[in-house]
C-alpha atoms as a PDB file:
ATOM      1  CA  UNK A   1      22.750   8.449 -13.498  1.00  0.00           C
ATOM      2  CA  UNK A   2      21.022   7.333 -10.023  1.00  0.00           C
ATOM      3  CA  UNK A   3      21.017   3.791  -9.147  1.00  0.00           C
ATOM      4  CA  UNK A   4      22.516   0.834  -8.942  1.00  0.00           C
ATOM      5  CA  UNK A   5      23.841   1.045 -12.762  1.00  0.00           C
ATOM      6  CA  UNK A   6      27.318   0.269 -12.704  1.00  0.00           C
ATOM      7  CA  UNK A   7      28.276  -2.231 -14.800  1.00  0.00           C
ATOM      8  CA  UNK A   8      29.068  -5.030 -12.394  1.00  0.00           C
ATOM      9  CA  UNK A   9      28.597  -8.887 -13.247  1.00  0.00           C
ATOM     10  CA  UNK A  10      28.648  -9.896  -9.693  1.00  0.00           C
ATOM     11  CA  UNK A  11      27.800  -8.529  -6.231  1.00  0.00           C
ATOM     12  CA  UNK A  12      29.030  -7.329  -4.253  1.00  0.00           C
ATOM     13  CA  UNK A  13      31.500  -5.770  -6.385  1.00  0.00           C
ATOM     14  CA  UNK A  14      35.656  -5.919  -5.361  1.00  0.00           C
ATOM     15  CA  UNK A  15      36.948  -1.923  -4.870  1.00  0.00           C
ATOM     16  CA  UNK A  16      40.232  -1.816  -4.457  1.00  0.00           C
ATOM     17  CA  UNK A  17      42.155   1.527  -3.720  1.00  0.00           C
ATOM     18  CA  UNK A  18      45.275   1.657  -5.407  1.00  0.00           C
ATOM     19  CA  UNK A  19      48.238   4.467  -5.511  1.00  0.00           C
ATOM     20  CA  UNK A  20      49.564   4.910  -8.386  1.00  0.00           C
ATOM     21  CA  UNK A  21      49.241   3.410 -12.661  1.00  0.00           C
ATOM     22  CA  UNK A  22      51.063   0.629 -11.891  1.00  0.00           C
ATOM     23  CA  UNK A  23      49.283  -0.435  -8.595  1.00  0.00           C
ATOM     24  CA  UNK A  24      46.265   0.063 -11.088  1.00  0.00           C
ATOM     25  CA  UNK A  25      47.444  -2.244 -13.678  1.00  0.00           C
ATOM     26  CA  UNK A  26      48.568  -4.807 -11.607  1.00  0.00           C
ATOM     27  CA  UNK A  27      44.566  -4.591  -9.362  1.00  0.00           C
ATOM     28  CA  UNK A  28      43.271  -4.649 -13.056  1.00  0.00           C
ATOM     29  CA  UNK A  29      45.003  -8.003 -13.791  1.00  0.00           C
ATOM     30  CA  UNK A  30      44.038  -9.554 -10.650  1.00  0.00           C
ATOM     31  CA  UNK A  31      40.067  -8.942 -11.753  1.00  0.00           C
ATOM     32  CA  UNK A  32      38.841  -5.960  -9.597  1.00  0.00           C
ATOM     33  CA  UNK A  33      35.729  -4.472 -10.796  1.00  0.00           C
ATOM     34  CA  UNK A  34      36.201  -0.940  -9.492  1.00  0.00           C
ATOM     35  CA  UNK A  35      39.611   0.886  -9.323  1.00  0.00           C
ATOM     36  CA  UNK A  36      39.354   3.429  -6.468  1.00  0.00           C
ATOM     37  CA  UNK A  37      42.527   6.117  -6.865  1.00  0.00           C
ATOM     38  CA  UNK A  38      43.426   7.045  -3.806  1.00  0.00           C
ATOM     39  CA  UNK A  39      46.842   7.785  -2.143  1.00  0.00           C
ATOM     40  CA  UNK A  40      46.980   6.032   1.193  1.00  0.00           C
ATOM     41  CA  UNK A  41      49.916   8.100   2.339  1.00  0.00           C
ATOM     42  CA  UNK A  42      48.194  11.267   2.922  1.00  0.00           C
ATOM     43  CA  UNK A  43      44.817  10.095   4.759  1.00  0.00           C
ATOM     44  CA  UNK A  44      42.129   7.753   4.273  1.00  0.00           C
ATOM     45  CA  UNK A  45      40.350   9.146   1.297  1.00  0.00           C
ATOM     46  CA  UNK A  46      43.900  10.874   0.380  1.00  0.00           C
ATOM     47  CA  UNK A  47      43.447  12.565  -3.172  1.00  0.00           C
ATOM     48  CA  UNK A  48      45.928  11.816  -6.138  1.00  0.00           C
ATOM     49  CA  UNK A  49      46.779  14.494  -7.997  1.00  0.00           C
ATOM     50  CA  UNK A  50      44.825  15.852 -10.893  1.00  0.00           C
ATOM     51  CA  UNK A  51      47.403  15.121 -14.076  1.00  0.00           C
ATOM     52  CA  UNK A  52      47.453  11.967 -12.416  1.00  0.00           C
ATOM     53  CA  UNK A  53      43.815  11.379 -12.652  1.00  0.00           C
ATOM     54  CA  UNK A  54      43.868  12.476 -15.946  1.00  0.00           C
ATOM     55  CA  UNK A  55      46.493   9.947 -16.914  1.00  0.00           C
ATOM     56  CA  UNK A  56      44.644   7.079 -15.338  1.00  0.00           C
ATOM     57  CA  UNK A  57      41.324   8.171 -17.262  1.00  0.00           C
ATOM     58  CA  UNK A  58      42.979   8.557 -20.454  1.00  0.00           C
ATOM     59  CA  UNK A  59      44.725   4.656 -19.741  1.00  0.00           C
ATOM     60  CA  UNK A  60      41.894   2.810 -18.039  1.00  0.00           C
ATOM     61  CA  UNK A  61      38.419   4.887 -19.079  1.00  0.00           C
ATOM     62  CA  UNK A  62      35.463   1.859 -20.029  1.00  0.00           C
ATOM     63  CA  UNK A  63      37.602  -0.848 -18.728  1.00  0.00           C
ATOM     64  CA  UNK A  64      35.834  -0.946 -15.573  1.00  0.00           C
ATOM     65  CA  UNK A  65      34.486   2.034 -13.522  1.00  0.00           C
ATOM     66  CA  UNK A  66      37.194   4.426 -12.172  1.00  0.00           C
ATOM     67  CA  UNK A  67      36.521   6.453  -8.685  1.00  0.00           C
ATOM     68  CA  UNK A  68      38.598   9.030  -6.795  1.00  0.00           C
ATOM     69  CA  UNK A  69      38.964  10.410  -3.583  1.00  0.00           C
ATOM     70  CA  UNK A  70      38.563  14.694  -3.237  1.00  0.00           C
ATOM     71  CA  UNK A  71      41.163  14.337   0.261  1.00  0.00           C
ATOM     72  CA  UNK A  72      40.463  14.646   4.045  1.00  0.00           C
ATOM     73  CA  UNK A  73      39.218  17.601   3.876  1.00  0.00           C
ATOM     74  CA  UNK A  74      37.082  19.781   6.803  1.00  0.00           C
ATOM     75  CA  UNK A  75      33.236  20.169   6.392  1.00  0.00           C
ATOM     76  CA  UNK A  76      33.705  23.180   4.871  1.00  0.00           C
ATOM     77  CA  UNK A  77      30.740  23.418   2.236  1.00  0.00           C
ATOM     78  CA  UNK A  78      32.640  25.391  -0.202  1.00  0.00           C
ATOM     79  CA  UNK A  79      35.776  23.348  -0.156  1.00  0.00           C
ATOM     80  CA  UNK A  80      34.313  20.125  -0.825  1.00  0.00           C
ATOM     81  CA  UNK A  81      32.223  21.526  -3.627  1.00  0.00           C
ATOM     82  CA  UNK A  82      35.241  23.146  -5.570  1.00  0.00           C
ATOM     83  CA  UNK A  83      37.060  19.987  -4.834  1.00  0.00           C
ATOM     84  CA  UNK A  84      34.482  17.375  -5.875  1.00  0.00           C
ATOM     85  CA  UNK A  85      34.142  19.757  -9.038  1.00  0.00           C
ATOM     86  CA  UNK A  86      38.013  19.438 -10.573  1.00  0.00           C
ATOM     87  CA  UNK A  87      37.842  16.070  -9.402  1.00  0.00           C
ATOM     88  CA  UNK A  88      34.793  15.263 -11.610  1.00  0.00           C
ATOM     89  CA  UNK A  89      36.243  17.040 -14.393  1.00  0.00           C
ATOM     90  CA  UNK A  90      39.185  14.356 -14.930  1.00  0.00           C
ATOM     91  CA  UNK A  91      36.279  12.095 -16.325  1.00  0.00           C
ATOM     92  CA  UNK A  92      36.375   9.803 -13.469  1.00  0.00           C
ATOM     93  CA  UNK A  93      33.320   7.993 -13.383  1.00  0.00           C
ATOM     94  CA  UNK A  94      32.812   8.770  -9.486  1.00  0.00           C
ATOM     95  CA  UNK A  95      33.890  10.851  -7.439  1.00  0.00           C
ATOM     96  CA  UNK A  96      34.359  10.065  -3.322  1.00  0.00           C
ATOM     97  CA  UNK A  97      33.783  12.782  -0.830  1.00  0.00           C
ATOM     98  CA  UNK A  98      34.604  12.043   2.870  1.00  0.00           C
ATOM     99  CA  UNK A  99      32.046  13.071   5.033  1.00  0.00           C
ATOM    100  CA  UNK A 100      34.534  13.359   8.471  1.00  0.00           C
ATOM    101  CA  UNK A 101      31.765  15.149  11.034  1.00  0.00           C
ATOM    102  CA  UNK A 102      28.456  15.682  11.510  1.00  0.00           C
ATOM    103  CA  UNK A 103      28.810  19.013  11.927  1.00  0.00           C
ATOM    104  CA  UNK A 104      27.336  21.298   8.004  1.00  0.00           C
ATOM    105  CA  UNK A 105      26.365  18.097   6.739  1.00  0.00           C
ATOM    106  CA  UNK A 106      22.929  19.363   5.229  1.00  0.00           C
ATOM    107  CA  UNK A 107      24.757  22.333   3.878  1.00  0.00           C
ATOM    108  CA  UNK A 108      27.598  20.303   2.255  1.00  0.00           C
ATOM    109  CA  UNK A 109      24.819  18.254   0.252  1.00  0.00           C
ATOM    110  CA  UNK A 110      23.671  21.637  -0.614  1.00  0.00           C
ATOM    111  CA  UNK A 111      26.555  22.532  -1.816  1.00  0.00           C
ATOM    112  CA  UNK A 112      26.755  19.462  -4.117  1.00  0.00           C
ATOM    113  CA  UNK A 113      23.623  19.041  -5.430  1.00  0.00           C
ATOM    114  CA  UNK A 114      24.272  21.101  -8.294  1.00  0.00           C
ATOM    115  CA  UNK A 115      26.778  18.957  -8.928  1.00  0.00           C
ATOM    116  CA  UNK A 116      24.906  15.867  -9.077  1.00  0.00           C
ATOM    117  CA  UNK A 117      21.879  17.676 -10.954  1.00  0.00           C
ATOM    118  CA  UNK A 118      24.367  17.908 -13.884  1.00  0.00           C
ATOM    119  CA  UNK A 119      25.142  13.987 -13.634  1.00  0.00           C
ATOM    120  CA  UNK A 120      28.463  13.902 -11.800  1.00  0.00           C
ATOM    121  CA  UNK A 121      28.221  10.583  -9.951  1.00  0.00           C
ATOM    122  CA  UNK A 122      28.871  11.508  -6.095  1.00  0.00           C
ATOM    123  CA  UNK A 123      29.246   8.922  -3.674  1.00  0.00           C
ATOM    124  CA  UNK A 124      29.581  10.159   0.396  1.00  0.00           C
ATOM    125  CA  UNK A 125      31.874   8.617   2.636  1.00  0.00           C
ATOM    126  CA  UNK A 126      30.515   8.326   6.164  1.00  0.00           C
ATOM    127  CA  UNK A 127      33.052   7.449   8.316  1.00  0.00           C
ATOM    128  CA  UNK A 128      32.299   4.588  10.706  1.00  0.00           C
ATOM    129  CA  UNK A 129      34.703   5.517  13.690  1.00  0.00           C
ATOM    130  CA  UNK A 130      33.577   8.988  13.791  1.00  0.00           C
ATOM    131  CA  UNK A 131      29.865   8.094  15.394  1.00  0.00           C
ATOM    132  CA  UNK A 132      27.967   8.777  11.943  1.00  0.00           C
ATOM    133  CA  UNK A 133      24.121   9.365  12.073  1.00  0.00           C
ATOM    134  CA  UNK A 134      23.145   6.700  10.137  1.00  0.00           C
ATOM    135  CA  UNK A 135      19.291   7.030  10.938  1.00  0.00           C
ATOM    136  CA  UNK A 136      18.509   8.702   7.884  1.00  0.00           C
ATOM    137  CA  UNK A 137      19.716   8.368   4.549  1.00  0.00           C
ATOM    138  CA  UNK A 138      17.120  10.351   2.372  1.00  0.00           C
ATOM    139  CA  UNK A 139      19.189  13.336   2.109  1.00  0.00           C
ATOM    140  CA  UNK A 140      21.857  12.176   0.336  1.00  0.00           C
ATOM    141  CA  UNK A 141      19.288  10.619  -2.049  1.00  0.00           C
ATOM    142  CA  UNK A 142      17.550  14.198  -2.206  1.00  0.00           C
ATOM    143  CA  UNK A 143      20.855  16.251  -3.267  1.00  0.00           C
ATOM    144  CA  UNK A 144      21.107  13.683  -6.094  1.00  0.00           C
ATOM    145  CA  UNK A 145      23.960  11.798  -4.613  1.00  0.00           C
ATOM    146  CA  UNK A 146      24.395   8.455  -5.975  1.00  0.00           C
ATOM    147  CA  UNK A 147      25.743   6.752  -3.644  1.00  0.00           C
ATOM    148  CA  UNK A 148      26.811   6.348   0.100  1.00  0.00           C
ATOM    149  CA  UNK A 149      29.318   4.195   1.717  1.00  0.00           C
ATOM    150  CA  UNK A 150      30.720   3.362   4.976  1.00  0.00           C
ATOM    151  CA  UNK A 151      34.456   3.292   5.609  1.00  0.00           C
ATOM    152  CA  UNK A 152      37.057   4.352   8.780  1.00  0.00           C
ATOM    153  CA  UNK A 153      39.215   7.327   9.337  1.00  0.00           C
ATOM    154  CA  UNK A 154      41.794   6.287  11.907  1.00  0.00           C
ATOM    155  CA  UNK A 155      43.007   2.709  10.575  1.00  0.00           C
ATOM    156  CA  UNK A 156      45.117   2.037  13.530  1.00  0.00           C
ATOM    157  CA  UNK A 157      41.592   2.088  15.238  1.00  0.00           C
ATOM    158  CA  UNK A 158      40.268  -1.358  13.814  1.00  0.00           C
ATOM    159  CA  UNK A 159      38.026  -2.404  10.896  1.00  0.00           C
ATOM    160  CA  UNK A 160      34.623  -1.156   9.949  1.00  0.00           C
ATOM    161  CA  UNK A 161      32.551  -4.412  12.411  1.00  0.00           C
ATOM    162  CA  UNK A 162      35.055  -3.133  15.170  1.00  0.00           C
ATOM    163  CA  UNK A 163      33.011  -0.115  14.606  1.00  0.00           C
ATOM    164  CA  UNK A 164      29.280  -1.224  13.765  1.00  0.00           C
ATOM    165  CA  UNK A 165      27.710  -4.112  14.836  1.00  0.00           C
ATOM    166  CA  UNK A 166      25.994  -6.421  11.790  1.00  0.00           C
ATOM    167  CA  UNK A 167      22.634  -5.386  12.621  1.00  0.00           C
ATOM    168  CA  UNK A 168      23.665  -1.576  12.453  1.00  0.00           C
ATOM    169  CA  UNK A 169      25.204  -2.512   9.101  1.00  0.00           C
ATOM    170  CA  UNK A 170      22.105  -4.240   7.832  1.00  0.00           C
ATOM    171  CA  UNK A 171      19.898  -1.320   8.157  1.00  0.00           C
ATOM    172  CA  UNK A 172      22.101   0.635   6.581  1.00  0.00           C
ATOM    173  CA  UNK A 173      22.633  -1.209   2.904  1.00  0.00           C
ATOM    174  CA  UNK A 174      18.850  -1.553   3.221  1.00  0.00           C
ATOM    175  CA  UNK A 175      17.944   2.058   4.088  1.00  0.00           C
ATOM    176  CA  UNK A 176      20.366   3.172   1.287  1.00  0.00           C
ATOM    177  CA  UNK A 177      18.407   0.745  -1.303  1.00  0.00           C
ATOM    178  CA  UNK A 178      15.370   1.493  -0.142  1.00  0.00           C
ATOM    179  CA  UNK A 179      16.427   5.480  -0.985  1.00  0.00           C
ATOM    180  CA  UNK A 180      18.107   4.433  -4.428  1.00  0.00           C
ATOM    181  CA  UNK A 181      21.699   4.981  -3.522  1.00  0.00           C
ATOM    182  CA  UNK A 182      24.496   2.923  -4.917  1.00  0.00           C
ATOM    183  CA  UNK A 183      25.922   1.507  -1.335  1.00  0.00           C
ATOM    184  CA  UNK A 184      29.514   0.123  -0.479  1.00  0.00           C
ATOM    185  CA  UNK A 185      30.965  -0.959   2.878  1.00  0.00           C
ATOM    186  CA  UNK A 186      34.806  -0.614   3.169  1.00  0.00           C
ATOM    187  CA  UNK A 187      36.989   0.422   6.400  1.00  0.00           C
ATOM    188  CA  UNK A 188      40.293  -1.877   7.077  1.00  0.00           C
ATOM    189  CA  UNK A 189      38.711  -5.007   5.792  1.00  0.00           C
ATOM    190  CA  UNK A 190      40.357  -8.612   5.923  1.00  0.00           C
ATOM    191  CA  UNK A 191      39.466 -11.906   4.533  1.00  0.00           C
ATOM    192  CA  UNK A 192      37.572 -12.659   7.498  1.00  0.00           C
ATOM    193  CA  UNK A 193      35.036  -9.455   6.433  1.00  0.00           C
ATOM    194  CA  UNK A 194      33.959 -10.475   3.578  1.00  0.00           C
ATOM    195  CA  UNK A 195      31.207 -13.669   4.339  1.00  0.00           C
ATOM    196  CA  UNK A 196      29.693 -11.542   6.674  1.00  0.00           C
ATOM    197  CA  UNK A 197      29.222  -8.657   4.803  1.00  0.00           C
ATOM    198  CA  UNK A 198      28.461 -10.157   1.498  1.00  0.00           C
ATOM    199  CA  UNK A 199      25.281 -11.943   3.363  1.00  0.00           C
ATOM    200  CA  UNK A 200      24.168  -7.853   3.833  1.00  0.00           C
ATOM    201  CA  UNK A 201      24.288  -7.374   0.092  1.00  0.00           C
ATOM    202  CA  UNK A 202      26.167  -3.965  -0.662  1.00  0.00           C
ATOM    203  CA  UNK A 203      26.868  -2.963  -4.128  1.00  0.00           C
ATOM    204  CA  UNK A 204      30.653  -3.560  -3.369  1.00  0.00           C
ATOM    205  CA  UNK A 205      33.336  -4.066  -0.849  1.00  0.00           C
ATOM    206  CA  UNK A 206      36.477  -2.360  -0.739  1.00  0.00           C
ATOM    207  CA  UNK A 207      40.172  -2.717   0.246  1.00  0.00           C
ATOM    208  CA  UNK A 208      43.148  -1.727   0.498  1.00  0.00           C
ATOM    209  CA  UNK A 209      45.196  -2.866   3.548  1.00  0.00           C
ATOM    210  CA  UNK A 210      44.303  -6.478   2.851  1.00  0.00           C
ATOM    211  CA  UNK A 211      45.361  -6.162  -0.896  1.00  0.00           C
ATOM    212  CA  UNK A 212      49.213  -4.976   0.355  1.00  0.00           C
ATOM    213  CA  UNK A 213      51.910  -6.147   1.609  1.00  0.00           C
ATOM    214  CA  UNK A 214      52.484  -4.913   5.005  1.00  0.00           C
ATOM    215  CA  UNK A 215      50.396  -2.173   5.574  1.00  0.00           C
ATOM    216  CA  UNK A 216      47.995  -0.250   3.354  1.00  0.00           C
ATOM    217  CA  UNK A 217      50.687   2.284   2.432  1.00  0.00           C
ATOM    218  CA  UNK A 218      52.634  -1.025   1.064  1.00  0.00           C
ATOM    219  CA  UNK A 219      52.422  -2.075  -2.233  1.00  0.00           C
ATOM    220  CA  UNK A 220      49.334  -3.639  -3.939  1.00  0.00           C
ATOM    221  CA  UNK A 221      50.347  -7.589  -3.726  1.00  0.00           C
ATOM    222  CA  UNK A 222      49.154  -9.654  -6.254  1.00  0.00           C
ATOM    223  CA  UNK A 223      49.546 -12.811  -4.376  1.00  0.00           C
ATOM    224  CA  UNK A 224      47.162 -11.148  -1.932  1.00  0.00           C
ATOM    225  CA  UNK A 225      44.457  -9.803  -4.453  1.00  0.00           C
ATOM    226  CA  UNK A 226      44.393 -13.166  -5.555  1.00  0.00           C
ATOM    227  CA  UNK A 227      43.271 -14.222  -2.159  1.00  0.00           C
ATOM    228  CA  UNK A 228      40.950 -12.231  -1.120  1.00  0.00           C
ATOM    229  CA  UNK A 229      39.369 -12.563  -5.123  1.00  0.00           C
ATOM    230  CA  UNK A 230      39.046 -16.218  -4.387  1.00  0.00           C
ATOM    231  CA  UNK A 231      37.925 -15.535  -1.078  1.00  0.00           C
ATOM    232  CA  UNK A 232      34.926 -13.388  -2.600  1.00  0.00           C
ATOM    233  CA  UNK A 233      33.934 -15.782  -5.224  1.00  0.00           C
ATOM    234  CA  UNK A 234      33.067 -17.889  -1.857  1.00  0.00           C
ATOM    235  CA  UNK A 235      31.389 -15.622  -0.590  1.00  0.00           C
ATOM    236  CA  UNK A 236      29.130 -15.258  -3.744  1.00  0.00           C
ATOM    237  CA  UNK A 237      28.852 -18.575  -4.601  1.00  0.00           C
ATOM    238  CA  UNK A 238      27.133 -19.617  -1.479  1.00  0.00           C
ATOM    239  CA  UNK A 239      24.663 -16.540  -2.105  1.00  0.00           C
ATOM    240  CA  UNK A 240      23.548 -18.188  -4.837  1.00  0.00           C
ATOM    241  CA  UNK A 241      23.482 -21.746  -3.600  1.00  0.00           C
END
């Protein structure tokens, strides 16, 4: 289950994190190609609850791929593990675990590579505001992750290029496809993001602020999804011209 194989027509992909069934729907309608659960009002990978994981499984499973969050949670190798574990078994098809320090990282991929040994699709979150060491991205590939992404932990603090420069973020997609890994770039993006970053080629992008109205804990606008949709296509089209 390594690789780039989910089942996306386009890159990169459009993630967008939504709160709730309804905020699900509605992201479904507007033609997003990965639905990201996450609850934005209790962090930045904020977990939604397991029945309601279940319910969005049993409602959306093979209509495009589903991921979820496991929480802001402490680099506590243990923790994550049993976390990422009754995430996984809701039958998302992904599961997103936050990687907030630097501090036990080798021993949380321990932790979860018998995890991703028995196919459970993990994808690490490295957090772009937190000073990440992004100089090597073998491990991840070693546990058996299958993917890696970059994303923010303070959103008052600015977006992920406040964070990165483009050349930082270049070597990272390429270092993550050169080890195999699914990679996404996320982090309080806006329409402005998404040339730029498409030009790096990640797997995906993904929102959530920009898809609301107001702030990210606002409700998923649809007026606004169409936006930044059309704002994508763009972005893709001159890609491939």
């Amino acid at each position: 289950m390594r690789g780039s194989s989910l089942p996306f027509a386009c890159r990169p992909a459009l993630l967008a994190s939504v709160a709730d069934l309804e905020e699900a729907e509605t992201a479904l309608e507007g033609g997003v190609e990965l639905l990201d659960l996450k609850d934005p009002q209790r962090g930045a990978l904020g977990a939604w609850s397991l029945p309601q994981l279940a319910a969005a499984v049993a409602r959306f499973a093979g209509r495009v791929p589903l991921s979820a969050t496991t929480g802001d949670l402490p680099m506590d190798p243990e923790l994550i593990r049993a976390a990422a574990e009754r995430v996984a078994a809701t039958g998302v098809d992904v599961v997103k675990i936050g990687f907030f320090a630097e501090a036990h990282r080798a021993e949380v991929l321990a932790a979860l590579a018998p995890l991703a040994q028995r196919g459970v699709r993990l994808v690490a979150v490295l957090m772009a505001d937190r000073r990440p060491d992004l100089s090597d991205l073998r491990p991840f590939a070693r546990a058996g992750l299958f993917g890696v992404m970059l994303d923010t932990a303070d959103k008052r603090a600015g977006g992920l290029r406040a964070h990165l420069c483009e050349m930082t973020l270049a070597r990272f997609v390429k270092a993550a496809r050169s080890a195999g890994l699914v990679c996404g770039l996320a982090g309080s993006l806006g329409l402005a993001d998404i040339a730029p970053l498409a030009r790096l080629a990640p797997d995906y992008l993904g929102f959530r602020g920009a898809l609301c109205a107001g702030a990210r804990t606002g409700r998923l606008d649809p007026a606004a999804l169409a936006r930044l949709r059309t704002t994508l296509n763009r972005a893709r089209a001159s890609l491939l011209s």
